[in-house]
N, C-alpha and C. Protein backbone atom coordinates (compact mmCIF):
# COMPACT_ATOMS: atom_id res chain seq x y z
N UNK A 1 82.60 124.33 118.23
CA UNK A 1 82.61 123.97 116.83
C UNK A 1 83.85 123.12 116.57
N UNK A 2 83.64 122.00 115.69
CA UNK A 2 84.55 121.07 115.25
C UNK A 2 84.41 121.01 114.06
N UNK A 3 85.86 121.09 113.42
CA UNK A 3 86.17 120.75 112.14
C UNK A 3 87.34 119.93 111.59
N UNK A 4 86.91 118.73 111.18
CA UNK A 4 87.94 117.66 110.74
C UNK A 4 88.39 117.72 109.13
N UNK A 5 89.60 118.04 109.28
CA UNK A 5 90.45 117.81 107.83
C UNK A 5 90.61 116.41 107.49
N UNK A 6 90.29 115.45 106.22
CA UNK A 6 90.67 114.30 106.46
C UNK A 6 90.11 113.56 104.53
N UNK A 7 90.18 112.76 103.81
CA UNK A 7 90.04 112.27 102.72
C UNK A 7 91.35 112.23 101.98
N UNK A 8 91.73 111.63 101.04
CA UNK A 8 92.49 111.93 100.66
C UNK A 8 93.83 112.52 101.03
N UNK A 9 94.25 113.62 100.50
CA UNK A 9 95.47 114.25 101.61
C UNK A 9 95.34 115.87 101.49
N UNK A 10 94.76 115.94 102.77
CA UNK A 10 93.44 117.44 102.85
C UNK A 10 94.99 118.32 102.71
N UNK A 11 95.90 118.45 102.40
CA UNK A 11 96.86 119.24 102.51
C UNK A 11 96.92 119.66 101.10
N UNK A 12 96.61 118.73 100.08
CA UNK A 12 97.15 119.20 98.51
C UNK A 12 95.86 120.61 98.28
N UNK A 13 94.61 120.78 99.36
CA UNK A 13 94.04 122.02 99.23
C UNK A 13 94.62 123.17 100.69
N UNK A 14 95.99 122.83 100.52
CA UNK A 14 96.25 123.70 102.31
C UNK A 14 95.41 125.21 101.84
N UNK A 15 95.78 125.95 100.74
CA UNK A 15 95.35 127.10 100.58
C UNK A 15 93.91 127.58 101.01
N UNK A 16 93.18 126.81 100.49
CA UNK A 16 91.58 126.54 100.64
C UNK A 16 91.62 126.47 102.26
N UNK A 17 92.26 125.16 102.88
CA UNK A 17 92.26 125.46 104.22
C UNK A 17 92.25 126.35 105.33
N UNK A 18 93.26 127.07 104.98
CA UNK A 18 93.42 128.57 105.29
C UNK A 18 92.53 129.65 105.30
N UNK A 19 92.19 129.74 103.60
CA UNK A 19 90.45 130.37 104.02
C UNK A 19 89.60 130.10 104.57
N UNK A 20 89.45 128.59 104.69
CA UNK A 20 88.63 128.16 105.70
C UNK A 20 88.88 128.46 107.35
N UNK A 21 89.82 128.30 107.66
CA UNK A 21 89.80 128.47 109.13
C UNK A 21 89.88 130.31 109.30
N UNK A 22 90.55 130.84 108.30
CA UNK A 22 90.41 132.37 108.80
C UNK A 22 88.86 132.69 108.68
N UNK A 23 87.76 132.26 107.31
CA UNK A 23 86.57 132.81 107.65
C UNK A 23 85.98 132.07 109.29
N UNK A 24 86.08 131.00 109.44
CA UNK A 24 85.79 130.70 111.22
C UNK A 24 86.26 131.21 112.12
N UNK A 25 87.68 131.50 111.89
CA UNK A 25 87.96 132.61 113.23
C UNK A 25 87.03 134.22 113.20
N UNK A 26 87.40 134.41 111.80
CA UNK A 26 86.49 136.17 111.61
C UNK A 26 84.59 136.33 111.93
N UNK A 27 84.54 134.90 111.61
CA UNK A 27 82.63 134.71 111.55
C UNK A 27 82.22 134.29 112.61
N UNK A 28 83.02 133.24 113.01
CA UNK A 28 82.54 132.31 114.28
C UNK A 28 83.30 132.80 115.28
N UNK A 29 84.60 132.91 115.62
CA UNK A 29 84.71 132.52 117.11
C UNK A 29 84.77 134.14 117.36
N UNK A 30 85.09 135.32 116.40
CA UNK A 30 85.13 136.36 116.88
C UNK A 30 83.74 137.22 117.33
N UNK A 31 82.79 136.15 117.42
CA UNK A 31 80.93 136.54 117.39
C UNK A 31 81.03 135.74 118.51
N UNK A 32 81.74 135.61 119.63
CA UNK A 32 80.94 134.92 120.23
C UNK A 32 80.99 133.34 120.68
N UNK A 33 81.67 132.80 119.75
CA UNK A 33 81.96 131.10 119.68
C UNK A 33 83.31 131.32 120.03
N UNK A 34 83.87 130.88 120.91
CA UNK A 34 85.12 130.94 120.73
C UNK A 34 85.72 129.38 120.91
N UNK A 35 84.92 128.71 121.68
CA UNK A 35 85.11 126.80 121.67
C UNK A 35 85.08 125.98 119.98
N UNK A 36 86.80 126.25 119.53
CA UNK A 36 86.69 126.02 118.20
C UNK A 36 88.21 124.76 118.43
N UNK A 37 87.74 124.02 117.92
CA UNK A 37 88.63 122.75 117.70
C UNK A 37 88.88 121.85 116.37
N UNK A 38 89.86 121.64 115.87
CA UNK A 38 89.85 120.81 114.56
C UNK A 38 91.68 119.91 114.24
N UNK A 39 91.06 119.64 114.07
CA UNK A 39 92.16 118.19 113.69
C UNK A 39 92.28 117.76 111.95
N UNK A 40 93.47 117.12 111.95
CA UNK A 40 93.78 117.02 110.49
C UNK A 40 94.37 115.53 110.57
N UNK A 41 93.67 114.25 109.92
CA UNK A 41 94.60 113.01 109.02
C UNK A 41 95.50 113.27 108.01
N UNK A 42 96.45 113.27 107.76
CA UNK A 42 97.55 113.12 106.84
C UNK A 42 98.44 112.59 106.55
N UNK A 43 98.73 112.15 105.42
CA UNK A 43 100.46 111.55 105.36
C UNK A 43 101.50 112.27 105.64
N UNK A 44 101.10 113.76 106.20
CA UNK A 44 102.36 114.25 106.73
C UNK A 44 103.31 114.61 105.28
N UNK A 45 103.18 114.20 104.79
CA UNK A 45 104.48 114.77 103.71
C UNK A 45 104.68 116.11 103.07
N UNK A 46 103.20 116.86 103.00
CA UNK A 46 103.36 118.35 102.77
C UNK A 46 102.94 119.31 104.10
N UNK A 47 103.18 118.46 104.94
CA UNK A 47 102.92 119.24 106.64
C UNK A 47 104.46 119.80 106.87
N UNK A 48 104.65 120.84 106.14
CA UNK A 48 106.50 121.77 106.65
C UNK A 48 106.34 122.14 107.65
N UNK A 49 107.12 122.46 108.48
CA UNK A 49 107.18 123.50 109.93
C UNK A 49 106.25 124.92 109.53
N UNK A 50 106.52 125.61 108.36
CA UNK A 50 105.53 126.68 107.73
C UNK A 50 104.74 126.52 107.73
N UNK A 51 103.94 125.47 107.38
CA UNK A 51 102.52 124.94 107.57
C UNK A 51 101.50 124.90 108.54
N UNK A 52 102.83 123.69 109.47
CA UNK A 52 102.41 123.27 110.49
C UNK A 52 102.26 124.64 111.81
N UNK A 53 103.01 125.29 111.35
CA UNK A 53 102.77 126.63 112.72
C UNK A 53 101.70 127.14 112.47
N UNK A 54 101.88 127.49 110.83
CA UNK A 54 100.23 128.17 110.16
C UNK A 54 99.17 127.52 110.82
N UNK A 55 98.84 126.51 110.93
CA UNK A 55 97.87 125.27 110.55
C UNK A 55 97.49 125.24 112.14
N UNK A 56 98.65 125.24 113.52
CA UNK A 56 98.29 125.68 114.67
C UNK A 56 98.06 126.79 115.35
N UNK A 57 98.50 128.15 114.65
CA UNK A 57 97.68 129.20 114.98
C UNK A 57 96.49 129.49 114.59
N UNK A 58 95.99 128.46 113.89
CA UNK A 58 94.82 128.36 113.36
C UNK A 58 94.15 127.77 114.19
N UNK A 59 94.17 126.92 115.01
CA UNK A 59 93.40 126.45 115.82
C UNK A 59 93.54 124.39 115.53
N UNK A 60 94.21 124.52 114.52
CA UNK A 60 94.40 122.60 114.23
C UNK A 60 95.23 122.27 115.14
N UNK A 61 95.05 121.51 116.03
CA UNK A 61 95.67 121.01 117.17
C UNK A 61 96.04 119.83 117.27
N UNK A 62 95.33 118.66 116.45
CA UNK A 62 95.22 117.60 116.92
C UNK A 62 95.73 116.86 114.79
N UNK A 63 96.33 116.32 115.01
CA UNK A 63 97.01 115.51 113.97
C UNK A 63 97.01 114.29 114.01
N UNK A 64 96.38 113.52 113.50
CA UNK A 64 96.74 112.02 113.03
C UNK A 64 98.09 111.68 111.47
N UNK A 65 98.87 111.40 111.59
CA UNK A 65 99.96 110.92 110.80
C UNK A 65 100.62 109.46 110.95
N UNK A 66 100.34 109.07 109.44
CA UNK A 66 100.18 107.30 108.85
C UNK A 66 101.35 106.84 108.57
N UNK A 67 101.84 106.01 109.21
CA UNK A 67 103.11 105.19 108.42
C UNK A 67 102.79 103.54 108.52
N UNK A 68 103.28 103.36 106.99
CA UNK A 68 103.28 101.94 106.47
C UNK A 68 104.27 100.87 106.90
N UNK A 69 105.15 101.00 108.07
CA UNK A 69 105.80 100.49 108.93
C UNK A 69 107.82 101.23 108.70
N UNK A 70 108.44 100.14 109.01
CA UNK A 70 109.81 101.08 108.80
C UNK A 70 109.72 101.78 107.47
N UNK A 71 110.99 102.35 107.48
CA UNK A 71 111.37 103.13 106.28
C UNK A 71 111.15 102.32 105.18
N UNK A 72 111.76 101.13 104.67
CA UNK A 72 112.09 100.12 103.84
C UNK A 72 110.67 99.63 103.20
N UNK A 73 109.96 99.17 104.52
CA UNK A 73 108.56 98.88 104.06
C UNK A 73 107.51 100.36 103.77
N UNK A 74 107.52 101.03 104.14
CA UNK A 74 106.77 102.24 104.10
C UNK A 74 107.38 102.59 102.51
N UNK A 75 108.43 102.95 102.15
CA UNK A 75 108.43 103.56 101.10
C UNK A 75 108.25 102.41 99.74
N UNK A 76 108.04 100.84 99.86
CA UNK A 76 107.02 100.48 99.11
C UNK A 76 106.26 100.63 99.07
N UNK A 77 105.34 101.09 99.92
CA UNK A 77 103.72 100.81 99.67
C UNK A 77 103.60 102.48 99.60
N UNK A 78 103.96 103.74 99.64
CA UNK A 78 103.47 104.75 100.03
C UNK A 78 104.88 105.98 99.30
N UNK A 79 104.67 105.93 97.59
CA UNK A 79 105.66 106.63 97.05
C UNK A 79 104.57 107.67 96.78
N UNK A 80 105.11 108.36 95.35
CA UNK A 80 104.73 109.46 95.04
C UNK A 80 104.44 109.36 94.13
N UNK A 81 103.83 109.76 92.91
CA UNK A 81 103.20 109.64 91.56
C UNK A 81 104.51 109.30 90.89
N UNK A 82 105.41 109.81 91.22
CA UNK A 82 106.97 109.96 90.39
C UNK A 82 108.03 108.58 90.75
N UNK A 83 107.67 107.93 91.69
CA UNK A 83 108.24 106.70 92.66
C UNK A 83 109.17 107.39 93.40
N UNK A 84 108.74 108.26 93.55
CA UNK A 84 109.72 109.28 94.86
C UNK A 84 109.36 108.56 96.04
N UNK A 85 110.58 108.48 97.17
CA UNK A 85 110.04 107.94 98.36
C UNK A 85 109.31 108.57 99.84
N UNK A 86 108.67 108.78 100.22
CA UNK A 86 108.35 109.56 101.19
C UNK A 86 108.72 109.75 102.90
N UNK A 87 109.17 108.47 102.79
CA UNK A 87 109.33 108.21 104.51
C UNK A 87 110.60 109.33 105.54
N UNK A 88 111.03 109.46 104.50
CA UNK A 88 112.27 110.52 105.34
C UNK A 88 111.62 111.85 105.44
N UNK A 89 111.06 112.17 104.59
CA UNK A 89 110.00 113.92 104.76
C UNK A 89 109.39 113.62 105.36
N UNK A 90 108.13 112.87 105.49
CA UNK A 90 107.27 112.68 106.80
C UNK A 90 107.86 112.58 108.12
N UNK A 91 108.90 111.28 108.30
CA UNK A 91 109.93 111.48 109.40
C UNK A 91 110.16 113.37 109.67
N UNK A 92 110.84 113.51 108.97
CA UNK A 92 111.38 114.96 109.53
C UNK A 92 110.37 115.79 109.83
N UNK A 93 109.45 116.10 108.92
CA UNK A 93 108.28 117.08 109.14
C UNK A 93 107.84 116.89 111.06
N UNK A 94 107.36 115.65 111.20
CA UNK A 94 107.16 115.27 112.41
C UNK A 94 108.51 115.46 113.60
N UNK A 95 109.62 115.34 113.34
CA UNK A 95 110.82 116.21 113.60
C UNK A 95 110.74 117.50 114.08
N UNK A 96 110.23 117.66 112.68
CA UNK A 96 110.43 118.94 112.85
C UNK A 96 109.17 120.13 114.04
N UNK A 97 108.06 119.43 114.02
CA UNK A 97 106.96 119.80 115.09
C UNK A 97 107.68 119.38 116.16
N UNK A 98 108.35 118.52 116.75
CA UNK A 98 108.55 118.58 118.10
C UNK A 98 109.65 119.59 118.64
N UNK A 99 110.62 120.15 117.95
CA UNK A 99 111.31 120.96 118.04
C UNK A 99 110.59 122.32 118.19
N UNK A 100 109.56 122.16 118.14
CA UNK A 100 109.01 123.30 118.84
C UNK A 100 108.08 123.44 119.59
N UNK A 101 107.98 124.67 120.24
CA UNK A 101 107.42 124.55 121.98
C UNK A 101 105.75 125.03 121.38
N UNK A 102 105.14 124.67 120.22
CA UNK A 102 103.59 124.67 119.92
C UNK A 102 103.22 123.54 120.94
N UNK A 103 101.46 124.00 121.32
CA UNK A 103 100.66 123.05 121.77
C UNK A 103 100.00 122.41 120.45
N UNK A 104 99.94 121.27 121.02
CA UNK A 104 99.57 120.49 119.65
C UNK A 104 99.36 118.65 120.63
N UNK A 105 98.90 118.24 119.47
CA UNK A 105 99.00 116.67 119.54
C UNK A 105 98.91 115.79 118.42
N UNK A 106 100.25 115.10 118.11
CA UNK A 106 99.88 114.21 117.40
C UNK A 106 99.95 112.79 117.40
N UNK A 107 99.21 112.09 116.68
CA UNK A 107 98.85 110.53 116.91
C UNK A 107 99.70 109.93 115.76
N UNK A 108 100.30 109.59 115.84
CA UNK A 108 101.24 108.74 114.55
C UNK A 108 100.49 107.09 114.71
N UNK A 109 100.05 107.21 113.54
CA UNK A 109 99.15 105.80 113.46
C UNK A 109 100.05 105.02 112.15
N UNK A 110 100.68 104.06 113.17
CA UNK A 110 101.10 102.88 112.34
C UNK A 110 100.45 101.26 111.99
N UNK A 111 100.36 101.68 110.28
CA UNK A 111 99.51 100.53 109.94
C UNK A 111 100.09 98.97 110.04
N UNK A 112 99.78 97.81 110.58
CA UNK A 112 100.46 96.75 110.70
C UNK A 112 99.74 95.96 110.12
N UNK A 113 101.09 95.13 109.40
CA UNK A 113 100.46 93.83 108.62
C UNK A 113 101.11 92.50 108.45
N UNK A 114 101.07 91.38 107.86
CA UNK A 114 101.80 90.14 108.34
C UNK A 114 103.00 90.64 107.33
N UNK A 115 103.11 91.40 106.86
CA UNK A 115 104.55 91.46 105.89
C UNK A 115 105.34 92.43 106.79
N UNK A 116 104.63 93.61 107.57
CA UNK A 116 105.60 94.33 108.05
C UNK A 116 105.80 94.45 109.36
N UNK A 117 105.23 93.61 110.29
CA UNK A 117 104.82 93.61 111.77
C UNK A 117 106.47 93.18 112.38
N UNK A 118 107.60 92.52 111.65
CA UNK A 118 108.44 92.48 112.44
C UNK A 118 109.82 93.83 112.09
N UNK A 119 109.19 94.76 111.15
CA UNK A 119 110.01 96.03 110.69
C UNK A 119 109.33 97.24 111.98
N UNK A 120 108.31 96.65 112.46
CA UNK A 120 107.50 97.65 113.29
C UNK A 120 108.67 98.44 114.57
N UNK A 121 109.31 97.02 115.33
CA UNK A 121 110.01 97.62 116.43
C UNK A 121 111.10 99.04 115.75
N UNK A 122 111.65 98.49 114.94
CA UNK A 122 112.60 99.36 114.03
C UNK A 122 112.23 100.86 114.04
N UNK A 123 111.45 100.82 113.35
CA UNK A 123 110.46 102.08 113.61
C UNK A 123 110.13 103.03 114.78
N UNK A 124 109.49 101.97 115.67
CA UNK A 124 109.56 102.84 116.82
C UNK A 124 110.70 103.21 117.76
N UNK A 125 111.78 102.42 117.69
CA UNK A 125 112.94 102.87 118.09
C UNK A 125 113.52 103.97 117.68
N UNK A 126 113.56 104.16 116.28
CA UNK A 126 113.96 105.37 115.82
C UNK A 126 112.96 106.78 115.81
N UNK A 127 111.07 106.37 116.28
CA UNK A 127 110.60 107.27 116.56
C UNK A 127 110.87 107.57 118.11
N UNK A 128 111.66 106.89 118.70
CA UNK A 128 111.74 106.74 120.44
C UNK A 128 113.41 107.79 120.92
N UNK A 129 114.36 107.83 119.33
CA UNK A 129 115.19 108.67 119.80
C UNK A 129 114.83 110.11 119.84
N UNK A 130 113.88 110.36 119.13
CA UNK A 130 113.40 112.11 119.84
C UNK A 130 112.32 112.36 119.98
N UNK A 131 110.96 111.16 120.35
CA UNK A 131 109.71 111.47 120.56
C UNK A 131 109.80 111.04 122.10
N UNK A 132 110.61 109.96 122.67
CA UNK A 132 110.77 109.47 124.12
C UNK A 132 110.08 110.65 124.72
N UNK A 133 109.13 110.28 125.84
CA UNK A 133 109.01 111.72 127.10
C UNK A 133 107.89 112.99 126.32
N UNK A 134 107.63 113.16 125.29
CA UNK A 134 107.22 113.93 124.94
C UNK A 134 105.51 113.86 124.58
N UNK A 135 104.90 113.94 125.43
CA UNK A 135 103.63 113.99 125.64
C UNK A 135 102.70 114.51 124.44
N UNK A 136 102.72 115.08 123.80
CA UNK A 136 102.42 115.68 122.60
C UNK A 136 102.44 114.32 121.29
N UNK A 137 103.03 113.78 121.43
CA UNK A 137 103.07 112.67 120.73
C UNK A 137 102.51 111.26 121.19
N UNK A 138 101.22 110.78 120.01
CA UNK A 138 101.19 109.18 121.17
C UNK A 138 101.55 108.20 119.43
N UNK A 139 101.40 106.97 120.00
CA UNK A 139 101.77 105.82 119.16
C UNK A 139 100.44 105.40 118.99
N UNK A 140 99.63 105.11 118.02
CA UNK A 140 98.50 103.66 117.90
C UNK A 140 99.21 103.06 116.94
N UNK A 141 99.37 102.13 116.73
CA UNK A 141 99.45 100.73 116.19
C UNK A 141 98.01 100.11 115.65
N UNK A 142 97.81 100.09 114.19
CA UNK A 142 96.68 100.00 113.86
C UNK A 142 96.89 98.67 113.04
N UNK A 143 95.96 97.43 113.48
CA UNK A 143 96.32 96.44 112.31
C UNK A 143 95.83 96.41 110.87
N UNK A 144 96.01 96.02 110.25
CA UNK A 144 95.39 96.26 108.69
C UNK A 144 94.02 94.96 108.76
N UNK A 145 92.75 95.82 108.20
CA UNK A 145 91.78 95.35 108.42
C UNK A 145 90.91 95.32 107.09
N UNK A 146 90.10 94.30 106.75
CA UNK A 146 89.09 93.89 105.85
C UNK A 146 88.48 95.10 106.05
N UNK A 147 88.11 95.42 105.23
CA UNK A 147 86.82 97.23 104.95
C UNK A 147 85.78 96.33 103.84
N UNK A 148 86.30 95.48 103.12
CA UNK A 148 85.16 95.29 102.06
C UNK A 148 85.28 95.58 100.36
N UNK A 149 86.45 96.27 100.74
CA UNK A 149 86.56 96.65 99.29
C UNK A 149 87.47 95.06 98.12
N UNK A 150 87.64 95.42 97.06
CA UNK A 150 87.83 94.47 96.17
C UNK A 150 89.03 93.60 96.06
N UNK A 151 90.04 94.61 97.31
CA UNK A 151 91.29 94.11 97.03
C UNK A 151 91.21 93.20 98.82
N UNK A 152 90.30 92.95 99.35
CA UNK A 152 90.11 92.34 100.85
C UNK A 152 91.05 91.24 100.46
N UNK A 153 90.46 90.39 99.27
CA UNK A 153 91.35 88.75 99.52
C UNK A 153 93.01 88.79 99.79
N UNK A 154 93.35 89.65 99.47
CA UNK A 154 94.91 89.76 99.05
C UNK A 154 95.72 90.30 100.49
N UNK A 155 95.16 91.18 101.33
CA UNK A 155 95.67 91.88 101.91
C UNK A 155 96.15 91.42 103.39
N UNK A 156 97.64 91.27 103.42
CA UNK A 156 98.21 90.85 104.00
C UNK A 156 97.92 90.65 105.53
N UNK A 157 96.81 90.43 106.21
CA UNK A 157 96.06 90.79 107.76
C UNK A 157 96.72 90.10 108.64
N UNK A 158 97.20 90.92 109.74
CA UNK A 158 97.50 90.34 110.98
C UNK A 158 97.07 89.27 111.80
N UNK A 159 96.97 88.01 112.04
CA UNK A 159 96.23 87.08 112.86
C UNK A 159 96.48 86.90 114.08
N UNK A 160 97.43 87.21 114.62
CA UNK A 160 97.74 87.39 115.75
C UNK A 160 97.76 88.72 116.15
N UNK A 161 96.87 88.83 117.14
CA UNK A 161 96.31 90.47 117.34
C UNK A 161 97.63 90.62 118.62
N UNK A 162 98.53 89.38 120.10
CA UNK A 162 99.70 89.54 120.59
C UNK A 162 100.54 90.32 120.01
N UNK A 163 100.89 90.32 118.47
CA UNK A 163 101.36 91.13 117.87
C UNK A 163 101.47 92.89 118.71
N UNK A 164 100.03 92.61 118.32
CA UNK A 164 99.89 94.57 119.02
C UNK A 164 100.33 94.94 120.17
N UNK A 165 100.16 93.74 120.90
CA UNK A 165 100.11 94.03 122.71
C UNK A 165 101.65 94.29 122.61
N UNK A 166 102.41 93.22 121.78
CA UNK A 166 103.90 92.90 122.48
C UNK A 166 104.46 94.26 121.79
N UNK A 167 104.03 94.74 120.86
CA UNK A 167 104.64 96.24 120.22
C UNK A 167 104.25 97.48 120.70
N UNK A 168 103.31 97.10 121.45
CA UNK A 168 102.59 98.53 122.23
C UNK A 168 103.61 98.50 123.63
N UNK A 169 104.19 97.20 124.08
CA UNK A 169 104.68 97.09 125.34
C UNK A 169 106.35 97.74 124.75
N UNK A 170 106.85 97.25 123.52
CA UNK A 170 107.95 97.93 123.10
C UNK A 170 108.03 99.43 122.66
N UNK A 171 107.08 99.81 122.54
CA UNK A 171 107.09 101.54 122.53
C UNK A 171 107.17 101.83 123.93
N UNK A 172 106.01 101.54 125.31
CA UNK A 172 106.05 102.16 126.02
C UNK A 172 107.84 101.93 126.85
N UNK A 173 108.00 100.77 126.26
CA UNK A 173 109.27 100.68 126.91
C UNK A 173 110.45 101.63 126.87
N UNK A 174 109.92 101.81 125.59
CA UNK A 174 111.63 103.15 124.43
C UNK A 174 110.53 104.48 125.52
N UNK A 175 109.58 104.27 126.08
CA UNK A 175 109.58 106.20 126.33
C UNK A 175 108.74 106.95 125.33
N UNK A 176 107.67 105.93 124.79
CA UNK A 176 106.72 106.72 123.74
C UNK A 176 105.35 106.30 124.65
N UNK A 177 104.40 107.52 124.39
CA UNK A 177 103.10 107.70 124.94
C UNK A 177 102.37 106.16 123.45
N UNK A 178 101.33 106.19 124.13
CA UNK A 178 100.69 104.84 123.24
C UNK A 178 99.21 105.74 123.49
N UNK A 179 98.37 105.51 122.04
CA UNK A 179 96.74 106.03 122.14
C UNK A 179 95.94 104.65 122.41
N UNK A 180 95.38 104.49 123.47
CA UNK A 180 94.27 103.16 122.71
C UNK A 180 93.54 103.29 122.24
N UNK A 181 93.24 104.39 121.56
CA UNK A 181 92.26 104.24 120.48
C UNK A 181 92.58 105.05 119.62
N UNK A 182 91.84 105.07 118.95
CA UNK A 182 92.31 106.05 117.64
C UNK A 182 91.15 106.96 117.43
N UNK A 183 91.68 108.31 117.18
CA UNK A 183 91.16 109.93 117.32
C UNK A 183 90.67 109.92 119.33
N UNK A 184 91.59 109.80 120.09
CA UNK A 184 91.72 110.06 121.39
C UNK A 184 92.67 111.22 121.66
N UNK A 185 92.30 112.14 121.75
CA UNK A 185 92.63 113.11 122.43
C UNK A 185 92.69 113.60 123.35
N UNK A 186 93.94 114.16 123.96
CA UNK A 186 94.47 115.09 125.01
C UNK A 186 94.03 116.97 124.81
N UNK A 187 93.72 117.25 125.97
CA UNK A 187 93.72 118.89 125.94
C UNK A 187 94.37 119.13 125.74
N UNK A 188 94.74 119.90 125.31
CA UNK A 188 96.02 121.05 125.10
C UNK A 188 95.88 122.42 124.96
């Protein structure tokens, strides 16, 4: 059984979550199912270490977490109802999971675009001073792409897809795992 957390920011219902995965452990895997797997998209910003342990003894293993490129650029595009900035709590939260010896995996998916593609290295350097070596963690590099919606004309798109290659070659360089694809997962 698979169950994906993901819309919006499936965390502002963590509570609900919780009931959810305890009635699957009590109904499902304790009957019998015990092949239970689920993963969560988030901005990471209400993912605490409290959470996040909760959230993996639960069986959520697998994490996707979004950043809008460095700090500088990320906390334009990605505040808070209040213009609070977010990029340093997400930073840490993700911090704060590797500091501990949970199995887990997460995918830090950074969105790239012609405004922020040269703030990108920045970024991963400073995700490279304590994610380096640590398997549990990969990099995708995601370019920003036409979907269709209303705001397509405007949106700043990458044209040079080299871009990706030459930033995927500067992560693996700092000592960060790279996903090529996105929702690729490792056992754990």
């Amino acid at each position: 059984m698979s169950v994906s957390w993901f819309g919006g920011e499936p965390l502002l219902a963590y509570h609900k979550i919780i009931e959810i995965l305890d009635f699957i452990h009590e109904n499902v895997i304790q009957n019998g199912r015990p092949n239970f797997v689920s993963e969560m998209t988030t901005n990471g910003y209400l993912l605490t270490i409290e959470r996040f342990k909760t959230l993996v003894e639960r069986g959520v293993k697998f994490y996707q977490i979004t950043f809008d490129g460095d700090e500088d650029k990320h906390d334009k595009l990605r505040i808070k109802s209040d213009g609070t900035p977010t990029f340093s709590r997400i930073f840490q939260n993700i911090i704060n999971a590797h500091n501990t010896d949970l199995e887990f995996e997460i995918m830090i998916r950074i969105h790239v675009n012609a405004e922020n593609a040269s703030s990108i290295q920045s970024l991963l350097i400073k995700l490279s001073k304590f994610l380096a070596s640590d398997k549990r963690f990969r990099i995708f590099l995601r370019p920003l792409s036409r979907l269709g919606g209303k705001n397509d004309d405007i949106l700043p798109i990458l044209s040079d897809e080299r871009i990706i290659q030459k930033l995927n070659n500067v992560a693996k360089n700092l000592g960060l795992y790279i996903a090529e694809k996105q929702n690729t997962w490792n056992e754990v």
